[in-house]
Structures are given as structure tokens and as C-alpha cells.
N, C-alpha and C. Protein backbone atom coordinates (compact mmCIF):
# COMPACT_ATOMS: atom_id res chain seq x y z
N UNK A 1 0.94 -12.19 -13.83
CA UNK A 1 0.22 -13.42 -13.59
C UNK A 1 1.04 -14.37 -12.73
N UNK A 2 2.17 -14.39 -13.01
CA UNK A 2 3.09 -15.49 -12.54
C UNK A 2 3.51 -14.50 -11.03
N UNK A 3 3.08 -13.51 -10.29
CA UNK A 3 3.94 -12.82 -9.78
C UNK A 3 2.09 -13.04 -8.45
N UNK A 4 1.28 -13.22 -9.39
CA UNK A 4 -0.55 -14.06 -8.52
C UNK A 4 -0.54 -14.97 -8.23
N UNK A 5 0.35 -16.27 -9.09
CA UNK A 5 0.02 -17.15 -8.78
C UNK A 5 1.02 -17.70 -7.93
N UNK A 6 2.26 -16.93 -7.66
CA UNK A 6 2.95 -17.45 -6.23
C UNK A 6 2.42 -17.00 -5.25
N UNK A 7 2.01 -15.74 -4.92
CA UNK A 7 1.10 -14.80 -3.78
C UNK A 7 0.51 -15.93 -3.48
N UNK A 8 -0.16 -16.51 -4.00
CA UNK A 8 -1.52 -17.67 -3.74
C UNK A 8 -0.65 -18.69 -3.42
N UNK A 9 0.34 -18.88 -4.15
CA UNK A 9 0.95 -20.28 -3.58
C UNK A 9 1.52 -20.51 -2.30
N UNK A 10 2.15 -18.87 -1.82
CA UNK A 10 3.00 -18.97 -0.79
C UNK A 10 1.92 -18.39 0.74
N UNK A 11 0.54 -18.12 0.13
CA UNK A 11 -0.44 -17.73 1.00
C UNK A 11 -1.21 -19.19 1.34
N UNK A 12 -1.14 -19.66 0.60
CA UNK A 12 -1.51 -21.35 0.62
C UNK A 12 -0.69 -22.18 1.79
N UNK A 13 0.31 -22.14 1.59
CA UNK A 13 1.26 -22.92 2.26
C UNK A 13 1.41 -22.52 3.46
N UNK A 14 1.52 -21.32 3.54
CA UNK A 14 1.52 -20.55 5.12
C UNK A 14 -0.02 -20.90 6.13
N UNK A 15 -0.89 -20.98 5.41
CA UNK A 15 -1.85 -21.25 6.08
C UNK A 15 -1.77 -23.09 6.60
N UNK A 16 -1.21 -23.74 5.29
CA UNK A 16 -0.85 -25.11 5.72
C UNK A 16 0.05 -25.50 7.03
N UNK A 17 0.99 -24.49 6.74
CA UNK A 17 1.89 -24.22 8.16
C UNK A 17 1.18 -23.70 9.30
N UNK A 18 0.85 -23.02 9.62
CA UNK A 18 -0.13 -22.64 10.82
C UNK A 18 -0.81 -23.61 11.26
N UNK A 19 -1.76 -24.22 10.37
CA UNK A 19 -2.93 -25.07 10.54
C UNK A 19 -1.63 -26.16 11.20
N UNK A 20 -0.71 -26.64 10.89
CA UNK A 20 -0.22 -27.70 11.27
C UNK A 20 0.67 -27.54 12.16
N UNK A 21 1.05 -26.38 12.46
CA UNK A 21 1.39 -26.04 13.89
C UNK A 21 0.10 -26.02 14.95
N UNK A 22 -0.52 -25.36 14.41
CA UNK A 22 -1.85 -25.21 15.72
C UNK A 22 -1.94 -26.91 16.28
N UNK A 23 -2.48 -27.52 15.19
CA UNK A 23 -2.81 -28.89 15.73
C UNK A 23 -1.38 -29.96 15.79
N UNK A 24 -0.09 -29.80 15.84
CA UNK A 24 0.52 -30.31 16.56
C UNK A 24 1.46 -30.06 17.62
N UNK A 25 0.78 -29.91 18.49
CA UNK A 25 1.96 -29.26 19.62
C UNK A 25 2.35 -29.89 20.75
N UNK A 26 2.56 -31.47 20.00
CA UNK A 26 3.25 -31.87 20.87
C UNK A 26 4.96 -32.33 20.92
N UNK A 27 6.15 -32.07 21.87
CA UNK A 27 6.95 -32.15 21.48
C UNK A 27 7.39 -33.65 21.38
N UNK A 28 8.67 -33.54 20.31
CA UNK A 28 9.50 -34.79 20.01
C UNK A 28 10.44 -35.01 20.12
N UNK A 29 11.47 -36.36 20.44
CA UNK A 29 12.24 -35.97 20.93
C UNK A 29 13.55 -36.88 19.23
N UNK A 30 14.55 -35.60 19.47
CA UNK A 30 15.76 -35.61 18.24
C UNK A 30 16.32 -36.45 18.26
N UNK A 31 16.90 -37.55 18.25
CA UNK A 31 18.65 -37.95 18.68
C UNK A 31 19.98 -38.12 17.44
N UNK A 32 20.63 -36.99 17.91
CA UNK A 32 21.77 -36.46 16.84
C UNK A 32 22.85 -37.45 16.98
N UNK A 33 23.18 -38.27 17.83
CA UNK A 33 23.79 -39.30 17.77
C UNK A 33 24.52 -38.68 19.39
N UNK A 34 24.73 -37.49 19.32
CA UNK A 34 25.58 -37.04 20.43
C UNK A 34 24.86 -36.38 21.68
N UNK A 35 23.59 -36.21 21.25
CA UNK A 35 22.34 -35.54 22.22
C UNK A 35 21.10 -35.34 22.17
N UNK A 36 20.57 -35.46 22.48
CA UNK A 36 19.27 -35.17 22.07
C UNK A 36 18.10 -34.03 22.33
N UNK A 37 17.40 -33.39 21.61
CA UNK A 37 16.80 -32.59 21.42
C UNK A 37 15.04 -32.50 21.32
N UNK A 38 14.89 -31.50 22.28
CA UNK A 38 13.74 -31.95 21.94
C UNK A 38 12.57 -30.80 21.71
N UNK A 39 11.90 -30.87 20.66
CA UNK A 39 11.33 -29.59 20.08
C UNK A 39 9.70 -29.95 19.58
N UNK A 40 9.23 -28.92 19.56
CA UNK A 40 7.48 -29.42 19.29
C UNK A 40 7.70 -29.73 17.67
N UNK A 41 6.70 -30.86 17.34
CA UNK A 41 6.26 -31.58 15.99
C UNK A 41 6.28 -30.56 15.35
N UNK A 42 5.26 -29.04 15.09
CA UNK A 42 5.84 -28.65 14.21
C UNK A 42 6.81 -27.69 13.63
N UNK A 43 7.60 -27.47 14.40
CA UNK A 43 8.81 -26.77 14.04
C UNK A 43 9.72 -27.82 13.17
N UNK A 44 9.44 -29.04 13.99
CA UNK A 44 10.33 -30.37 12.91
C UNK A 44 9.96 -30.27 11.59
N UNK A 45 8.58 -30.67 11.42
CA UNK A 45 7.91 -30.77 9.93
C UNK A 45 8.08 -29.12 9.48
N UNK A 46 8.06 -28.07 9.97
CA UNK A 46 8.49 -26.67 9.02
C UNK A 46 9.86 -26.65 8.69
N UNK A 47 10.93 -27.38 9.67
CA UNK A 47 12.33 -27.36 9.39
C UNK A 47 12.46 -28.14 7.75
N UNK A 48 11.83 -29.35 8.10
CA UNK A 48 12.36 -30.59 7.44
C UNK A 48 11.53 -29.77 5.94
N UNK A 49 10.28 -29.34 5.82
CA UNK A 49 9.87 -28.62 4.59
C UNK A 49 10.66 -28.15 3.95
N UNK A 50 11.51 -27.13 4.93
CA UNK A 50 12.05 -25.99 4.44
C UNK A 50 13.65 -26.40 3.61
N UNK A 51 13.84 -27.59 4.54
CA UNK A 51 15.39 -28.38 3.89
C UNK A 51 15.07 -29.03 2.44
N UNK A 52 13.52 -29.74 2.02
CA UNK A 52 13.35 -30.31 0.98
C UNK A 52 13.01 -29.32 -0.28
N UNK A 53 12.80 -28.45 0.45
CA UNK A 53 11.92 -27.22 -0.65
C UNK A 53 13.39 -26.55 -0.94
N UNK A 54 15.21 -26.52 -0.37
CA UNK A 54 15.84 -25.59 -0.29
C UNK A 54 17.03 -26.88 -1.43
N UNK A 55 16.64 -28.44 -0.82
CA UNK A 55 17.50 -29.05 -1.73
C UNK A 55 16.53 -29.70 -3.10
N UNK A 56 15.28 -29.22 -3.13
CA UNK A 56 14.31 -29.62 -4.16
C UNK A 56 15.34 -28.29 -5.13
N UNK A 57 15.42 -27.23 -4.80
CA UNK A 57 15.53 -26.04 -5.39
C UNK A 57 16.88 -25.72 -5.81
N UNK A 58 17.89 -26.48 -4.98
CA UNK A 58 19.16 -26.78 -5.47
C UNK A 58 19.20 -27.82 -6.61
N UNK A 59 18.53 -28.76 -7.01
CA UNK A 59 18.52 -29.35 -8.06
C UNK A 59 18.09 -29.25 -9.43
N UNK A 60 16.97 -28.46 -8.96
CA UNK A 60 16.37 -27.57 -10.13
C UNK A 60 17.40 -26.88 -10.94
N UNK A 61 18.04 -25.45 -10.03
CA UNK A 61 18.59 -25.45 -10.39
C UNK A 61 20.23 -25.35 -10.88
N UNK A 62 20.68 -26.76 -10.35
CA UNK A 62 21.67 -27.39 -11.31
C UNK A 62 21.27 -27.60 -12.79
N UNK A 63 19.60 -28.29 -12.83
CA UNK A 63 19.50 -28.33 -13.82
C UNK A 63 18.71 -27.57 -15.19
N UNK A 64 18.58 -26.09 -14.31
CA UNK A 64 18.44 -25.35 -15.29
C UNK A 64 19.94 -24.77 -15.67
N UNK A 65 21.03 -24.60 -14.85
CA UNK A 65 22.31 -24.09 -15.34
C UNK A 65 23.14 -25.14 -16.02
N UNK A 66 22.67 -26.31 -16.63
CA UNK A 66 23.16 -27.46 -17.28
C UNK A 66 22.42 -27.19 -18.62
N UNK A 67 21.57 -27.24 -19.00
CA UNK A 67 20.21 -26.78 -19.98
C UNK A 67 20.61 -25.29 -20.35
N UNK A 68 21.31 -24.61 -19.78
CA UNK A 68 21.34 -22.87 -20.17
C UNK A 68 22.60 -23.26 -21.20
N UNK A 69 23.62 -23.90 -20.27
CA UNK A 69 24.97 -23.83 -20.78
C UNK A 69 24.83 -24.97 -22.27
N UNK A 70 24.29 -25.82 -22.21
CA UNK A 70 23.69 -26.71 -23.89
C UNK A 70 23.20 -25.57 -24.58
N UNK A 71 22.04 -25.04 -24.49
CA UNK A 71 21.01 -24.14 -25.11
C UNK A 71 22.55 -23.06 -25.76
N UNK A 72 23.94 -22.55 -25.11
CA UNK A 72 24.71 -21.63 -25.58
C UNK A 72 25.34 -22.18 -25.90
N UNK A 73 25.71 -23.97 -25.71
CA UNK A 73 26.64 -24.35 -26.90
C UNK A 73 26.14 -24.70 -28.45
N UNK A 74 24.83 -24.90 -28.33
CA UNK A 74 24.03 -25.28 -29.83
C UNK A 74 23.69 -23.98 -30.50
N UNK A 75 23.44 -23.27 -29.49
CA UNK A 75 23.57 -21.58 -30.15
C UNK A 75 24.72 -21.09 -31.38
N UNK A 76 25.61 -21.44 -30.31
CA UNK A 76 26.95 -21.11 -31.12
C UNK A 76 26.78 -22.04 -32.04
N UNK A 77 26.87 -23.05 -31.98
CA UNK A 77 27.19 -24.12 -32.99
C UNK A 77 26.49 -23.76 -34.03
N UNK A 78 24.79 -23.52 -33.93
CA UNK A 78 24.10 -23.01 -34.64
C UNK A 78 24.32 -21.95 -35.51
N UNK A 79 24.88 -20.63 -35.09
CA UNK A 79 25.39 -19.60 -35.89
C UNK A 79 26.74 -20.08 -36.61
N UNK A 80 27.41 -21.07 -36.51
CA UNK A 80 28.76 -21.68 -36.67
C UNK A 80 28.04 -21.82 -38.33
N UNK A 81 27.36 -22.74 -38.10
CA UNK A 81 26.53 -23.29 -39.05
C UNK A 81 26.13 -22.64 -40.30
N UNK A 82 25.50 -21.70 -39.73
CA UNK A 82 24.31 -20.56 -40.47
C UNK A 82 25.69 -19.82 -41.04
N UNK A 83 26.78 -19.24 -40.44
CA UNK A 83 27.77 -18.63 -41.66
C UNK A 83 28.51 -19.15 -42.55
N UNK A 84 28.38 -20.78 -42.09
CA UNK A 84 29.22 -21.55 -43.10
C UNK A 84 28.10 -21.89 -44.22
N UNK A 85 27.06 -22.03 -43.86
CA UNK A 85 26.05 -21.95 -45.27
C UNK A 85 26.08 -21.11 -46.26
N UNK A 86 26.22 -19.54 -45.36
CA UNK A 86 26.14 -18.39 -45.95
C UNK A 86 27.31 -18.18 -47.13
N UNK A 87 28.68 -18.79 -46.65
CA UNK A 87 29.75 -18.26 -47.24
C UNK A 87 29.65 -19.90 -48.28
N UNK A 88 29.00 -20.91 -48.15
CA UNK A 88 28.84 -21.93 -49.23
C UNK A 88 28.18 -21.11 -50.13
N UNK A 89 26.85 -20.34 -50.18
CA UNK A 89 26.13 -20.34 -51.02
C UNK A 89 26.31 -18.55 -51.73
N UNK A 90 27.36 -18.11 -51.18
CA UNK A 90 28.33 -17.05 -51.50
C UNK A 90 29.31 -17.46 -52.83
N UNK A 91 29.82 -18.51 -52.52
CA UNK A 91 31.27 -19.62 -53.47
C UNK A 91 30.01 -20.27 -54.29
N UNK A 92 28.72 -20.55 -54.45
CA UNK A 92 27.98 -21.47 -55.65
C UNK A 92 27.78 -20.20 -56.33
N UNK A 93 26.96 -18.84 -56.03
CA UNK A 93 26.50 -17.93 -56.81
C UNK A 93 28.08 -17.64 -57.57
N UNK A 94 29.17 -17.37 -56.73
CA UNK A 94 30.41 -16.61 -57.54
C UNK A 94 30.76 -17.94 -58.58
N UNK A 95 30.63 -19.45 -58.28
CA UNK A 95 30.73 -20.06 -59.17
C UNK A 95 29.86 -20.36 -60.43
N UNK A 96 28.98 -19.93 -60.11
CA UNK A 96 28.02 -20.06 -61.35
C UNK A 96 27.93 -18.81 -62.71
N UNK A 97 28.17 -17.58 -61.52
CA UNK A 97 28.90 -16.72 -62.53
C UNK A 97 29.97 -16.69 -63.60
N UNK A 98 31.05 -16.94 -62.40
CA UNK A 98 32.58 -17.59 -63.58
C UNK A 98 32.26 -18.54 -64.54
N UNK A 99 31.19 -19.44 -64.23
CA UNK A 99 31.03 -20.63 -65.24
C UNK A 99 30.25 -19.81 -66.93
N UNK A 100 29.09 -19.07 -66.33
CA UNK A 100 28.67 -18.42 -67.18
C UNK A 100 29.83 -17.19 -68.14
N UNK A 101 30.40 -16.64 -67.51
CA UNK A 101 31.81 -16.02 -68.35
C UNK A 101 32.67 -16.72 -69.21
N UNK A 102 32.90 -17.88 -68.48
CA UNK A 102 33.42 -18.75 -69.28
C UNK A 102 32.76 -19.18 -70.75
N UNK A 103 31.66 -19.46 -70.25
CA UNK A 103 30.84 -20.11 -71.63
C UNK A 103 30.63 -19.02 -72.79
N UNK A 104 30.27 -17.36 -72.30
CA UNK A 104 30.58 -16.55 -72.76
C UNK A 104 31.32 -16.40 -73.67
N UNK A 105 32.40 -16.58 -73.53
CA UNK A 105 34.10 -16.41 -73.63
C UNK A 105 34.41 -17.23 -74.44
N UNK A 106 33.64 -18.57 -74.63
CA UNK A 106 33.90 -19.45 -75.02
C UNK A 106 33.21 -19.07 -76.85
N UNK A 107 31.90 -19.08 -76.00
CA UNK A 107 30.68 -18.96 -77.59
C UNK A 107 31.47 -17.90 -78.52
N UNK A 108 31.84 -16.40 -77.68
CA UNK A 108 32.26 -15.62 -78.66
C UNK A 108 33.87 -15.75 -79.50
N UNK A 109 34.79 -17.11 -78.76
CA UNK A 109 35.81 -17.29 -79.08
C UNK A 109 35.46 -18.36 -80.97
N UNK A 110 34.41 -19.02 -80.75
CA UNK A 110 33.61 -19.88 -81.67
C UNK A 110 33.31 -19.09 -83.00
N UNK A 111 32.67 -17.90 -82.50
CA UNK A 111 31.81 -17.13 -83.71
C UNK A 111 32.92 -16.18 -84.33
């Protein structure tokens, strides 16, 4: 599904690109500070797309590899957790036993 709905997305956009090359062809002119350049409208607007769509996508993901690396420190932390429960409620059962021996131990020391 997800593998349809980019096909469509990136068949979408390409046609947006065309269409907006066809109807702008006229050129513009650059100035880089040191020269200037001069290239048809839409090669500019496909460049400049392609830089926002490449640093849109660099941010993303930063911030999915910020979110991965949390998600594996609460992980851990999480299992940190879950064995220290385990080995608490390991030490209440063994204590409740001894307590019961004791009382045992105790009643038959009585009778």
C-alpha cells in the first residue's frame, strides 16, 4: 500500500514538474554575488524543489534518529525496571516464606 501510494505521489509531482516546465520557459537571470547566471524559470523552481525536499528530508530525519535513540534509552531503562521488579517480588515471596517457618517454628516450639 505504502509502496501505491508513493508511485502516485511521485507520478503526481512529475507531472507537476513538466506542466511547469512546459509553461515556463522563460529564462532568469542568477546573481551569485560573483556572476551571474542565467537559466530558464523552470529548472530554477525544479532545483530550488529539489534543495527543500533534500533539506525538508534532512530534518526529518535528524529527527527520527533523535526519537530512535530515546525510544532505546527508555527501552533499556524499561527492562532495567521490569528485572528489578522481578527480583523485588522474588525477595517478598522468599520473605514471606521464612516468615511463615518462623511462625511454624515458633507454634511448635509453644506446644
Amino acid at each position: 500500500m505504502f509502496k501505491l501510494f508513493s508511485l502516485i505521489f511521485i507520478t503526481l509531482f512529475l507531472m507537476i514538474g513538466v506542466t511547469l516546465g512546459v509553461l515556463n520557459p522563460t529564462s532568469v537571470d542568477i546573481n551569485l554575488l560573483v556572476t551571474y547566471i542565467q537559466l530558464p524559470l523552470s529548472v530554477v523552481m525544479a532545483a530550488l524543489f529539489v534543495l527543500g525536499l533534500t533539506i525538508g528530508a534532512a530534518f526529518i530525519s535528524i529527527q527520527a534518529i533523535r526519537l530512535r535513540w530515546v525510544i532505546r534509552q527508555k527501552t533499556k531503562q524499561n527492562q532495567k525496571l521490569s528485572d528489578q521488579i522481578i527480583q523485588l517480588k522474588k525477595a517478598n515471596i522468599e520473605a514471606k516464606e521464612s516468615l511463615k517457618k518462623e511462625s511454624k517454628a515458633l507454634v511448635n516450639k509453644e506446644n
